[in-house]
N, C-alpha and C. Protein backbone atom coordinates (compact mmCIF):
# COMPACT_ATOMS: atom_id res chain seq x y z
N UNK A 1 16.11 9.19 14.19
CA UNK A 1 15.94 10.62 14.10
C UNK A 1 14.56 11.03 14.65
N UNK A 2 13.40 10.23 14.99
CA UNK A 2 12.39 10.79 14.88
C UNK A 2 12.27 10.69 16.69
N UNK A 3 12.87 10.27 16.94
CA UNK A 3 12.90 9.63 18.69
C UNK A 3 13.59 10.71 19.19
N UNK A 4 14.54 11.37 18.33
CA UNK A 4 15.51 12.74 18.82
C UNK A 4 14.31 13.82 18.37
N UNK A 5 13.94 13.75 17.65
CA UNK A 5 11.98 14.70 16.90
C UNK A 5 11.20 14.53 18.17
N UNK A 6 10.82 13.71 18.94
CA UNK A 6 10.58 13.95 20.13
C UNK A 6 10.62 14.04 20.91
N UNK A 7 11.74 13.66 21.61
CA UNK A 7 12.32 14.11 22.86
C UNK A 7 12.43 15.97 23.07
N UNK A 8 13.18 16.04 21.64
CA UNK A 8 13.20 17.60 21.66
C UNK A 8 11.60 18.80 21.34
N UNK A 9 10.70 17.92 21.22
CA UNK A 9 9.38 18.41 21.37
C UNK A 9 8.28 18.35 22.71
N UNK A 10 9.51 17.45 23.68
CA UNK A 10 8.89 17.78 24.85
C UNK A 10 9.45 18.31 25.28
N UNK A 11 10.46 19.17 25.03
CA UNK A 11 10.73 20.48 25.86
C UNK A 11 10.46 21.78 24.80
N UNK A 12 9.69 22.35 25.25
CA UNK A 12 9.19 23.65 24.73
C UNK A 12 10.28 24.72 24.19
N UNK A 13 11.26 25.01 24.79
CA UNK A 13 12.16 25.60 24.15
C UNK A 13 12.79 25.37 22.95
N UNK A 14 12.71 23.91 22.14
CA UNK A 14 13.50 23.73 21.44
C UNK A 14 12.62 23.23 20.13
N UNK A 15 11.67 23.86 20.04
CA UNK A 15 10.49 24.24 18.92
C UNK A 15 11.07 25.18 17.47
N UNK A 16 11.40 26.36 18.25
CA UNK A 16 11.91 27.13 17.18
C UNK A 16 13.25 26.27 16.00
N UNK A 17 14.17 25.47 17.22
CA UNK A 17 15.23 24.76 16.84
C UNK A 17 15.36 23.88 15.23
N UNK A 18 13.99 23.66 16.04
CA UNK A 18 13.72 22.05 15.31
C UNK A 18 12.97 22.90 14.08
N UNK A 19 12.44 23.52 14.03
CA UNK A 19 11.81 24.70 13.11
C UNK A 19 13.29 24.62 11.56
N UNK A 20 13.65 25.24 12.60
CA UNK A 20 15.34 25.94 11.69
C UNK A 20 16.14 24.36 11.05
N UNK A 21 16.06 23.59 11.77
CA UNK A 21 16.63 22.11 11.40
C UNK A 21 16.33 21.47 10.63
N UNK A 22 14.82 21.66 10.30
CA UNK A 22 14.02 21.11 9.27
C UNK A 22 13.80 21.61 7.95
N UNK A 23 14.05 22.95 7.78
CA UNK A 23 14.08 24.14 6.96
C UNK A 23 15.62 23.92 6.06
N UNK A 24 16.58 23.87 6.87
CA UNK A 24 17.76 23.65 6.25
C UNK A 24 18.37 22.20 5.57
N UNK A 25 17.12 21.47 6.45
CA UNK A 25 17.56 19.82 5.65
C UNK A 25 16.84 20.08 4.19
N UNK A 26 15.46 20.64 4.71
CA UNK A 26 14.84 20.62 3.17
C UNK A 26 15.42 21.22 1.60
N UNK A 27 16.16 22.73 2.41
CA UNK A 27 17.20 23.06 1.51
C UNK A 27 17.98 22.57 0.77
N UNK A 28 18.53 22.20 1.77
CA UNK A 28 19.95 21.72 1.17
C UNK A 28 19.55 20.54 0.16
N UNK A 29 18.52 19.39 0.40
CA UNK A 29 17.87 18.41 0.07
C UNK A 29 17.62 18.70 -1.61
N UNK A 30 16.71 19.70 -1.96
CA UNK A 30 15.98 20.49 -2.83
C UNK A 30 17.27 21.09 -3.89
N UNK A 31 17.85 21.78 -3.42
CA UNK A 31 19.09 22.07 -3.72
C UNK A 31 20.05 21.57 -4.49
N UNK A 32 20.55 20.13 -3.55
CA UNK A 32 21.12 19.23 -4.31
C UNK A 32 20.86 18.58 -5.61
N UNK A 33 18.84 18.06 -5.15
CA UNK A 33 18.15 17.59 -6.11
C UNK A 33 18.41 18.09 -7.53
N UNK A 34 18.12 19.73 -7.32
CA UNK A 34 18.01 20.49 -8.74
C UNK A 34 19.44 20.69 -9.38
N UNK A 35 20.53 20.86 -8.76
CA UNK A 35 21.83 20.88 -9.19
C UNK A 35 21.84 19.42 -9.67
N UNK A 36 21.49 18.20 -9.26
CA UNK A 36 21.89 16.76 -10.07
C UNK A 36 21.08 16.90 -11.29
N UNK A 37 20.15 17.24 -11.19
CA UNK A 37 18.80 17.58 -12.46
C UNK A 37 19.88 18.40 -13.60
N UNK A 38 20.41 19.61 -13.34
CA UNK A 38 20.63 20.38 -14.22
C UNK A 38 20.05 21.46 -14.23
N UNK A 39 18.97 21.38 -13.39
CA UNK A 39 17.65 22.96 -13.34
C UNK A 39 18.55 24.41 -12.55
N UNK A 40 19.79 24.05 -11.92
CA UNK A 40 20.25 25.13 -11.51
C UNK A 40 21.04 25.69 -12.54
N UNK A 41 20.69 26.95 -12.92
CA UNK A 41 21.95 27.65 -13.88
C UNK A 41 22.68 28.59 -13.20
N UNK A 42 24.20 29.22 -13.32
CA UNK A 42 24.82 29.49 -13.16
C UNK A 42 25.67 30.71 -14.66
N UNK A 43 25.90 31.95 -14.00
CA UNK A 43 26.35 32.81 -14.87
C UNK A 43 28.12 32.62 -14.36
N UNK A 44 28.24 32.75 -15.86
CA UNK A 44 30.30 32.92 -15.95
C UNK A 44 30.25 34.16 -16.50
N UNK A 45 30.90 34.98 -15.82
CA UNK A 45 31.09 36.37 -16.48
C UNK A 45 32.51 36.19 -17.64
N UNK A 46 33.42 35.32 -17.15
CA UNK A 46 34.64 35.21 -17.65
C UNK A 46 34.69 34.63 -19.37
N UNK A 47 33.28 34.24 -19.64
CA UNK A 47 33.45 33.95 -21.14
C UNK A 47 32.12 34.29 -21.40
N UNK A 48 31.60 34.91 -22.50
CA UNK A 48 30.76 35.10 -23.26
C UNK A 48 29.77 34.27 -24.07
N UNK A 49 31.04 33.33 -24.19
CA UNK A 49 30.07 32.00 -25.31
C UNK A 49 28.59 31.83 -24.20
N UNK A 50 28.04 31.12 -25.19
CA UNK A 50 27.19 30.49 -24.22
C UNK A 50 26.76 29.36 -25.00
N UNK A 51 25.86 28.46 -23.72
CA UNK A 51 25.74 26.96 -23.74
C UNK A 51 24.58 26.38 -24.97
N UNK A 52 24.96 25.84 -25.50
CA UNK A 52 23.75 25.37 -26.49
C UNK A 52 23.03 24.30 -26.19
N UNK A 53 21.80 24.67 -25.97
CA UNK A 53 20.85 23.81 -24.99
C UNK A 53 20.61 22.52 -25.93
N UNK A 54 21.08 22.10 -27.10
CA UNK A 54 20.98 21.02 -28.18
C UNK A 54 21.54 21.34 -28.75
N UNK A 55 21.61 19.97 -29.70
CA UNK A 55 22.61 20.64 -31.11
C UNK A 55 21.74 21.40 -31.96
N UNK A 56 22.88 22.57 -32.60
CA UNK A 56 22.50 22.63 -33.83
C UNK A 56 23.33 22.69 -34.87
N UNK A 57 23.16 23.00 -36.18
CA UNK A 57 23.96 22.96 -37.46
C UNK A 57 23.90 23.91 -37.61
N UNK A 58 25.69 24.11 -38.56
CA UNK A 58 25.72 25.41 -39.23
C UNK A 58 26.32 25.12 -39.99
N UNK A 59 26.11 25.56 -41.45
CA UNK A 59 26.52 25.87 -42.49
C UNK A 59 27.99 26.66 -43.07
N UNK A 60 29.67 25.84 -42.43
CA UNK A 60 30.25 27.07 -42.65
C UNK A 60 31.37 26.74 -43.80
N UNK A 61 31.61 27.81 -44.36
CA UNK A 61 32.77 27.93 -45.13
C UNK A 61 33.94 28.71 -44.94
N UNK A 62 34.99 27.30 -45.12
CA UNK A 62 36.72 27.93 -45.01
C UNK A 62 37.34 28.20 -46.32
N UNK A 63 37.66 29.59 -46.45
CA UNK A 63 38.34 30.02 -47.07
C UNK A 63 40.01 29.87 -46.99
N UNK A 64 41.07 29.50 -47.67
CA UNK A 64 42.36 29.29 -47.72
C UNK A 64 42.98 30.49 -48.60
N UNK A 65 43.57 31.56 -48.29
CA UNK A 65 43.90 32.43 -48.86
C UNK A 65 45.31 32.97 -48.65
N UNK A 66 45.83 31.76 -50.32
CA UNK A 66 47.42 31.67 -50.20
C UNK A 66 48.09 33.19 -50.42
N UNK A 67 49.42 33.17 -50.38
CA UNK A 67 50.01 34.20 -50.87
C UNK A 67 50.24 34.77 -52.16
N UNK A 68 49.95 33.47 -53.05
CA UNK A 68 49.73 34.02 -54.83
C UNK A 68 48.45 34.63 -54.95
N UNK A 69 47.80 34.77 -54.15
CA UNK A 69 46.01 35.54 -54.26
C UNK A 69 44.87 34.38 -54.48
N UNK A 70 45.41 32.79 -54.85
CA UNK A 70 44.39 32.15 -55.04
C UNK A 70 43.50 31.74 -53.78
N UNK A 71 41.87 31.90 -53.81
CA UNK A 71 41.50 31.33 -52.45
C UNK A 71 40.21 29.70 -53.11
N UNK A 72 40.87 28.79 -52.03
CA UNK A 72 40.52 28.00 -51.95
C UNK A 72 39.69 27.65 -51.16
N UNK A 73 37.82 27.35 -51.69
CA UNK A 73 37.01 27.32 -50.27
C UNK A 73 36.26 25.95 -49.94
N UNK A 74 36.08 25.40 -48.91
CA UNK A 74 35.69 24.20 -48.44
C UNK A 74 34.10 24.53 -47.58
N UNK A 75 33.22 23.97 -47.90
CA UNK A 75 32.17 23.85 -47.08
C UNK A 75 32.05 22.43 -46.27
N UNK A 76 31.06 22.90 -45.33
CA UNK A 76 31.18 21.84 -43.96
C UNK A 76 30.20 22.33 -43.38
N UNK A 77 29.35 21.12 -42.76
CA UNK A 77 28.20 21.12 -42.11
C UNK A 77 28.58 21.09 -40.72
N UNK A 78 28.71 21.90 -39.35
CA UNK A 78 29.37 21.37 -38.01
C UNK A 78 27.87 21.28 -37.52
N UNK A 79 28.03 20.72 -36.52
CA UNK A 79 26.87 20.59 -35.25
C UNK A 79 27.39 20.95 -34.24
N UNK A 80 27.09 21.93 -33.97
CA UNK A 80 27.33 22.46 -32.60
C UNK A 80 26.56 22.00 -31.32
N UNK A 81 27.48 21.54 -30.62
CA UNK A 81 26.56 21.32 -29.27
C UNK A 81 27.24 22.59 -28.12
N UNK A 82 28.41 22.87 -27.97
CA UNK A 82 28.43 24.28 -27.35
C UNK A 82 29.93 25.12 -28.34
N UNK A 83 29.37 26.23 -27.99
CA UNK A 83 29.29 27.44 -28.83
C UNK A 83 31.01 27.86 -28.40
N UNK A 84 31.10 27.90 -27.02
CA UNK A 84 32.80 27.76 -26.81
C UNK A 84 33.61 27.01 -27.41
N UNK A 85 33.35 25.24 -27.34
CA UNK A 85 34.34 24.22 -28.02
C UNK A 85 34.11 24.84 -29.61
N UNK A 86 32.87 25.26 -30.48
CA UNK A 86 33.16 25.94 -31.41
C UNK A 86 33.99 26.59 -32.11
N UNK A 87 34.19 27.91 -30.87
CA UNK A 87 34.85 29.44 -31.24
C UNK A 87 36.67 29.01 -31.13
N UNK A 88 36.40 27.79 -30.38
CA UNK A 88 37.61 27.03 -30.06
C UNK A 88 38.61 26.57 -31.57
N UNK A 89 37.63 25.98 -31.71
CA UNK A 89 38.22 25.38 -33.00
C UNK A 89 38.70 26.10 -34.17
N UNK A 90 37.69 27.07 -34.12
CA UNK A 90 37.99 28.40 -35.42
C UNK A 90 38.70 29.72 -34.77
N UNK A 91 39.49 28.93 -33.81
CA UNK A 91 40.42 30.41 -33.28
C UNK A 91 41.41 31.50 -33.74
N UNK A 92 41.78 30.49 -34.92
CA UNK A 92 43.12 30.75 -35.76
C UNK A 92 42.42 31.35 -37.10
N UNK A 93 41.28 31.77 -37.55
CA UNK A 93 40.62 31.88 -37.98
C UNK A 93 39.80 32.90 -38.18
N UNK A 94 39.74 33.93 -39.58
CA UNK A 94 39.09 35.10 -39.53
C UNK A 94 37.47 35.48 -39.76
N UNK A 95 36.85 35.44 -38.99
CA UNK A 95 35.12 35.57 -39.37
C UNK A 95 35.53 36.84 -39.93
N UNK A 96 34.57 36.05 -41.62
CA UNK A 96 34.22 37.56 -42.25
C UNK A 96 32.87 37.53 -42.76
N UNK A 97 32.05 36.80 -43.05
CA UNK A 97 31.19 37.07 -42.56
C UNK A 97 29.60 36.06 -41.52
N UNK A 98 29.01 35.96 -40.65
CA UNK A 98 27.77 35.32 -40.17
C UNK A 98 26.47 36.13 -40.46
N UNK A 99 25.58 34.88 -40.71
CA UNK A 99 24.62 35.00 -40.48
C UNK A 99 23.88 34.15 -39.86
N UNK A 100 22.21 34.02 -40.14
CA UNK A 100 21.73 32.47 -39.18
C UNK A 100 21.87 31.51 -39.85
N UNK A 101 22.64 30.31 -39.55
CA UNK A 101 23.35 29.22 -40.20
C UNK A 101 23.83 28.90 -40.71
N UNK A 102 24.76 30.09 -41.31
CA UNK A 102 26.11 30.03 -42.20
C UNK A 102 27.11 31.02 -41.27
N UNK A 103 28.44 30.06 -41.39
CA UNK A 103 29.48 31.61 -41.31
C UNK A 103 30.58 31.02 -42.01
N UNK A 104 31.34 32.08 -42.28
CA UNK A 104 32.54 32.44 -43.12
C UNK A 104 33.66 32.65 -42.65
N UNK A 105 34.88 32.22 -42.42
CA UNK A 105 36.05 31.88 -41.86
C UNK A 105 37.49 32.12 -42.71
N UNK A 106 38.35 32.62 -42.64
CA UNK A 106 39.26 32.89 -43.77
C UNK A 106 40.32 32.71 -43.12
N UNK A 107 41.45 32.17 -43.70
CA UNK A 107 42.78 32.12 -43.46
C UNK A 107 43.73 32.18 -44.11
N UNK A 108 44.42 32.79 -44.26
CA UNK A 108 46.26 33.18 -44.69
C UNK A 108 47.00 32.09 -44.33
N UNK A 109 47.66 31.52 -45.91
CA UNK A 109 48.32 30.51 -46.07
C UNK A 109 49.74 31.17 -46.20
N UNK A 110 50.73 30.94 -45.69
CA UNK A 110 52.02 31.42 -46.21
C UNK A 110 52.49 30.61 -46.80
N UNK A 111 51.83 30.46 -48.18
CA UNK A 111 52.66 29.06 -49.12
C UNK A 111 51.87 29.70 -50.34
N UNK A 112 52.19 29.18 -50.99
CA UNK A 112 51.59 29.25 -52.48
C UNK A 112 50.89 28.37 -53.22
N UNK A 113 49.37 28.69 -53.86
CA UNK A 113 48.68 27.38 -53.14
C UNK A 113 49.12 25.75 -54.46
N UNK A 114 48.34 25.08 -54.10
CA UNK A 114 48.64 23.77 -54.25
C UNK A 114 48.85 23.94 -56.25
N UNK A 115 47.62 24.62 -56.54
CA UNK A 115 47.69 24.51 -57.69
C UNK A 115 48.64 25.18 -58.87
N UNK A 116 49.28 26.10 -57.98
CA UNK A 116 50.76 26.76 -58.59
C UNK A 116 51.60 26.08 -58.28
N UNK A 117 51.68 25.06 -57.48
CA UNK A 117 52.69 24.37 -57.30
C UNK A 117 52.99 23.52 -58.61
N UNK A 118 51.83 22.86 -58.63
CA UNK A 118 51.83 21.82 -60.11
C UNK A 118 51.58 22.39 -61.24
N UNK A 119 51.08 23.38 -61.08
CA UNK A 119 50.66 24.03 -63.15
C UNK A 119 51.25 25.38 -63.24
N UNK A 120 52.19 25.72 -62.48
CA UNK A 120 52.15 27.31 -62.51
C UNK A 120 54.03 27.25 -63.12
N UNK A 121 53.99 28.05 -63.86
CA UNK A 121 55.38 28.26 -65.05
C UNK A 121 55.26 29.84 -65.35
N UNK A 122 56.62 30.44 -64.87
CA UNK A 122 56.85 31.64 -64.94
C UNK A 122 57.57 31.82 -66.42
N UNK A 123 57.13 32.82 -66.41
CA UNK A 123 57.45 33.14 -68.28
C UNK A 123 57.32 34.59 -68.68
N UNK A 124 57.62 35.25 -69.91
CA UNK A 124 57.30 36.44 -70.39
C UNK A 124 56.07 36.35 -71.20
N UNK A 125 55.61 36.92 -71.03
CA UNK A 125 54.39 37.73 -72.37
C UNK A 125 55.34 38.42 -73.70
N UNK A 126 54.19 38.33 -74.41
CA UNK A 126 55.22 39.26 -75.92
C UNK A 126 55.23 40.57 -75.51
N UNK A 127 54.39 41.13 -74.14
CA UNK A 127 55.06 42.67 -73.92
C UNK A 127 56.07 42.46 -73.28
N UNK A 128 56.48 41.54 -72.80
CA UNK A 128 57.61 41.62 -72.03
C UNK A 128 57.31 41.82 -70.64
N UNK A 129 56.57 41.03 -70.11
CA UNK A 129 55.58 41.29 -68.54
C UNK A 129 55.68 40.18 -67.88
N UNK A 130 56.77 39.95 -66.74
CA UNK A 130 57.25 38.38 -65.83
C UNK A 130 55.35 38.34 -65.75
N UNK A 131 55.69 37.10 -66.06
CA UNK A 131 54.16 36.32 -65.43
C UNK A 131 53.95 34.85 -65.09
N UNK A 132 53.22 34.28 -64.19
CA UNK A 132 53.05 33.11 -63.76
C UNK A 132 52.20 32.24 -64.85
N UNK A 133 52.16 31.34 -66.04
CA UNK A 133 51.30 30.78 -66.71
C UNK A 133 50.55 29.49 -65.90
N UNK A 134 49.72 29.28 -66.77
CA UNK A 134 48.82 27.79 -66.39
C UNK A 134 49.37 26.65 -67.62
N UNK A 135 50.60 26.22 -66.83
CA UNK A 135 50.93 25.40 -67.98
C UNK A 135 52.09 26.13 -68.39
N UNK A 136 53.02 25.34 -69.61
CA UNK A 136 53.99 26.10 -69.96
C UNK A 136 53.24 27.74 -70.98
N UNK A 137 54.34 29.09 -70.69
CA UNK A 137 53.85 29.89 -71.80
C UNK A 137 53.43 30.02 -72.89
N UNK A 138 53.83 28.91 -73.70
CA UNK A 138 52.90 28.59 -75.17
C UNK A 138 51.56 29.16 -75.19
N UNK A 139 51.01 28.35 -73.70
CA UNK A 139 49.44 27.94 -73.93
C UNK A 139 48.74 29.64 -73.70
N UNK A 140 49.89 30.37 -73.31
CA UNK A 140 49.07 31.80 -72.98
C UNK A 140 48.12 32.03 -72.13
N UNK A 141 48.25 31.05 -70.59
CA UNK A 141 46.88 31.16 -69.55
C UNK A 141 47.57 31.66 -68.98
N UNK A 142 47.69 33.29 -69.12
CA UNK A 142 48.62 33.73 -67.60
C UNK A 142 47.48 33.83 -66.09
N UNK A 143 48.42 33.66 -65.04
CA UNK A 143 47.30 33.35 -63.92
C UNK A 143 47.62 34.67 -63.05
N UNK A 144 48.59 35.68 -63.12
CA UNK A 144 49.21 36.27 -62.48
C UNK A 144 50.77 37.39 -63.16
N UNK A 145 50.16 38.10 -63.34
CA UNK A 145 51.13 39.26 -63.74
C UNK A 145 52.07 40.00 -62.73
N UNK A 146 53.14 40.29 -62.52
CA UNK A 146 54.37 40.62 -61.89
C UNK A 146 54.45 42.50 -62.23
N UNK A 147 55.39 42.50 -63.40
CA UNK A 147 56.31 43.76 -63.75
C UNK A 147 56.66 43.65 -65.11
N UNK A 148 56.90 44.64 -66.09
CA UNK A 148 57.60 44.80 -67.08
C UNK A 148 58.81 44.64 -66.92
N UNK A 149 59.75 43.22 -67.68
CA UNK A 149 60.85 42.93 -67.40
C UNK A 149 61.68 43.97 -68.78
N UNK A 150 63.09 44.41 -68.62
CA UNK A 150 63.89 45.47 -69.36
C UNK A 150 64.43 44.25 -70.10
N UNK A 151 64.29 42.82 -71.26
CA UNK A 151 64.12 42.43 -71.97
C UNK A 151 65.60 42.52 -72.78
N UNK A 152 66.13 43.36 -72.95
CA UNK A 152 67.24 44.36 -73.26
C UNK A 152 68.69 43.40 -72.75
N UNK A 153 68.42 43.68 -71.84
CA UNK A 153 68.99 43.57 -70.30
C UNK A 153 69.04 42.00 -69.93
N UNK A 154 68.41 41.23 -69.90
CA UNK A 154 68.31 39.70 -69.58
C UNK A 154 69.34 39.19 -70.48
N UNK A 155 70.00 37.94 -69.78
CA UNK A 155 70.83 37.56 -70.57
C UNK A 155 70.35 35.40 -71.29
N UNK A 156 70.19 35.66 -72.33
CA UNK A 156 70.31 34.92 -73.20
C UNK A 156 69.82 33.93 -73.03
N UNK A 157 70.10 32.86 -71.87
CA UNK A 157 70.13 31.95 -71.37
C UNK A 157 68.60 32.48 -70.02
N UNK A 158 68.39 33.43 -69.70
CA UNK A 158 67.06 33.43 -68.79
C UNK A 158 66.37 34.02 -69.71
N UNK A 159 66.47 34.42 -70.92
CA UNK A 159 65.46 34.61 -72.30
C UNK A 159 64.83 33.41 -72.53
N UNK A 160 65.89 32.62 -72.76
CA UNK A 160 64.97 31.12 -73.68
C UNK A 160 64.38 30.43 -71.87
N UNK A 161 65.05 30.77 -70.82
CA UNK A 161 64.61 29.70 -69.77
C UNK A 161 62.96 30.15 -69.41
N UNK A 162 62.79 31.59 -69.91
CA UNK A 162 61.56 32.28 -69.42
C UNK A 162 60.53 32.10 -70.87
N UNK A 163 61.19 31.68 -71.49
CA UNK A 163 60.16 31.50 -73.25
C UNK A 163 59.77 30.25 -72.98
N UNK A 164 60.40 29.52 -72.49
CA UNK A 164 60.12 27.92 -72.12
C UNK A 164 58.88 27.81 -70.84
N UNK A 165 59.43 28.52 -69.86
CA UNK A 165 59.05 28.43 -68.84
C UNK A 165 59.30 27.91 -67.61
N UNK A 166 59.70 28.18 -66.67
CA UNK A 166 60.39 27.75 -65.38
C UNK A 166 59.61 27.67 -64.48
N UNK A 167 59.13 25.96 -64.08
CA UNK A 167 58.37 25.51 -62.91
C UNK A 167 58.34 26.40 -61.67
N UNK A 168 57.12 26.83 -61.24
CA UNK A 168 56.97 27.28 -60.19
C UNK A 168 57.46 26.43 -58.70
N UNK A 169 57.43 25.16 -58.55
CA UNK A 169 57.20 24.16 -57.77
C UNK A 169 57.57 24.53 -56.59
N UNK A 170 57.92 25.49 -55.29
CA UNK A 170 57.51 25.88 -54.49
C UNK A 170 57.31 27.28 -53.77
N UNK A 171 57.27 27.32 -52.35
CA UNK A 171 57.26 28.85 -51.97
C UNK A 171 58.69 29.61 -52.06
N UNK A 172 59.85 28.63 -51.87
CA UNK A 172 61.27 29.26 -51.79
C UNK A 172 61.06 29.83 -53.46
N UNK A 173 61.42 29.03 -54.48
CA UNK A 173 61.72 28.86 -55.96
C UNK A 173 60.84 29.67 -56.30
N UNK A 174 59.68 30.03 -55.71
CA UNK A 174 58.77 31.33 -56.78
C UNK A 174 59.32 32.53 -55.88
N UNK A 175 59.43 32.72 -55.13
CA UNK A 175 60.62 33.76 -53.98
C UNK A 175 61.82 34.31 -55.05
N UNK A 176 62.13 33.18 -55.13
CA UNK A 176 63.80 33.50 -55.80
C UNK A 176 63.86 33.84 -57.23
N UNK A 177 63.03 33.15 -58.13
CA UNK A 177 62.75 33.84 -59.03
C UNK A 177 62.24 35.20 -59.21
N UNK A 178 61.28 35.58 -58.40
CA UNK A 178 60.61 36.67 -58.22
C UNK A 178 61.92 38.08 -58.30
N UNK A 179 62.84 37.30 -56.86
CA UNK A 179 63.82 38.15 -56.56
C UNK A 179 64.82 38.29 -57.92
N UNK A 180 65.47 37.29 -58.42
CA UNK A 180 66.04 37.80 -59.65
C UNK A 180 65.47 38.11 -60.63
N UNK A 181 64.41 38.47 -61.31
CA UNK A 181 63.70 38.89 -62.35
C UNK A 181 63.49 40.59 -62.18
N UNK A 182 63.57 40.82 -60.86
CA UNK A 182 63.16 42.24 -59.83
C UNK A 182 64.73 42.69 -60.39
N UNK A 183 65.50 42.51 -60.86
CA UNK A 183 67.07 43.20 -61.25
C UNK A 183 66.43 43.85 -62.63
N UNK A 184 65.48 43.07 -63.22
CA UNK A 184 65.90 43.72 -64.76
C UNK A 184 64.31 44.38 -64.94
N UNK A 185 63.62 44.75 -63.55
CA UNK A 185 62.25 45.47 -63.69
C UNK A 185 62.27 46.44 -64.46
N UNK A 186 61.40 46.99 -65.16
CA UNK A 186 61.57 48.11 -65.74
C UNK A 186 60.01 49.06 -65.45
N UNK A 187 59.23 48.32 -65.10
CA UNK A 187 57.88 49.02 -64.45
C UNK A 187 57.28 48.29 -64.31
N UNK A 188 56.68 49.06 -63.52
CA UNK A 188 55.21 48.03 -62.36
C UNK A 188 54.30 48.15 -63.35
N UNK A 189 53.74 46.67 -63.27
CA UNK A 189 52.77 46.20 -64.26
C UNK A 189 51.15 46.81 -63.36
């Protein structure tokens, strides 16, 4: 290259050339350099997140918020190294509230949560009020009040099944109960 550097410097015309030739190697050279480095940044209009130059931690809590009203919350330390794979993860997911190094995340369970599954027994009160207990009705922990059932009206056999108490044990079976107990409503609790 440098033998073609002079040949083309003994002809006078081709000064400016070699000018422009040298200018654009250095470019491009420089260029490359800083793009392998990382020193070139680049704007995406198409997403908002932006890049987190290190990690950091945040402080967040998931809320589980079944359809019986109980919410169930989990804390978790994440490290974020970018802020997209983040927003990624918690997509399905309701921010309610951030601040600096905590946020708050909520979600709607369409189930009923774990712990009505195993302790939860539908029963009457002595007013006569469908309710979900903690445990069979004896123990009197109601967790969840319904309607004034017409008491009157029930027949015999879902008297003693509701004095006893009838396992909640899932989302169909607290559904269906719900739905036949709703025949002998007599007012909204």
């Amino acid at each position: 290259m440098v033998k073609v550097l002079q040949e083309m410097k003994k002809k006078k015309g081709n000064t400016i050339l070699i000018m422009l030739l040298l200018i654009l190697v250095t470019t491009f050279t420089l260029l490359f350099v800083q793009t392998e480095r990382g020193h070139v940044q680049t704007d995406s209009n198409e997403n908002n997140a932006f890049e987190v130059l290190g990690p950091t931690t945040m402080n967040v809590t998931l809320q589980y918020l079944y359809m019986d009203g109980e919410v169930i919350e989990e804390q978790t330390e994440e490290t974020i190294w970018a802020m997209e794979d983040f927003w990624a993860q918690y997509e399905e997911w309701n921010l309610l509230t951030q601040s600096e190094g905590r946020m708050v995340f909520q979600k709607e369970i369409d189930d009923i949560s774990p712990d009505l599954k195993m302790n939860g027994y539908f029963g009457i009160t002595e007013d006569g009020i469908l309710s979900i207990f903690e445990g069979v009705p004896q123990d009197e922990q109601v967790i969840q009040s319904f309607f004034q059932v017409d008491t009157k009206k029930l027949k015999s056999k879902q008297h003693s099944e509701l004095a006893k108490g009838i396992p909640v044990g899932d989302k169909d079976h607290y559904e269906e109960v719900l739905e036949v107990f709703a025949e002998y409503k007599e007012a909204e609790f």
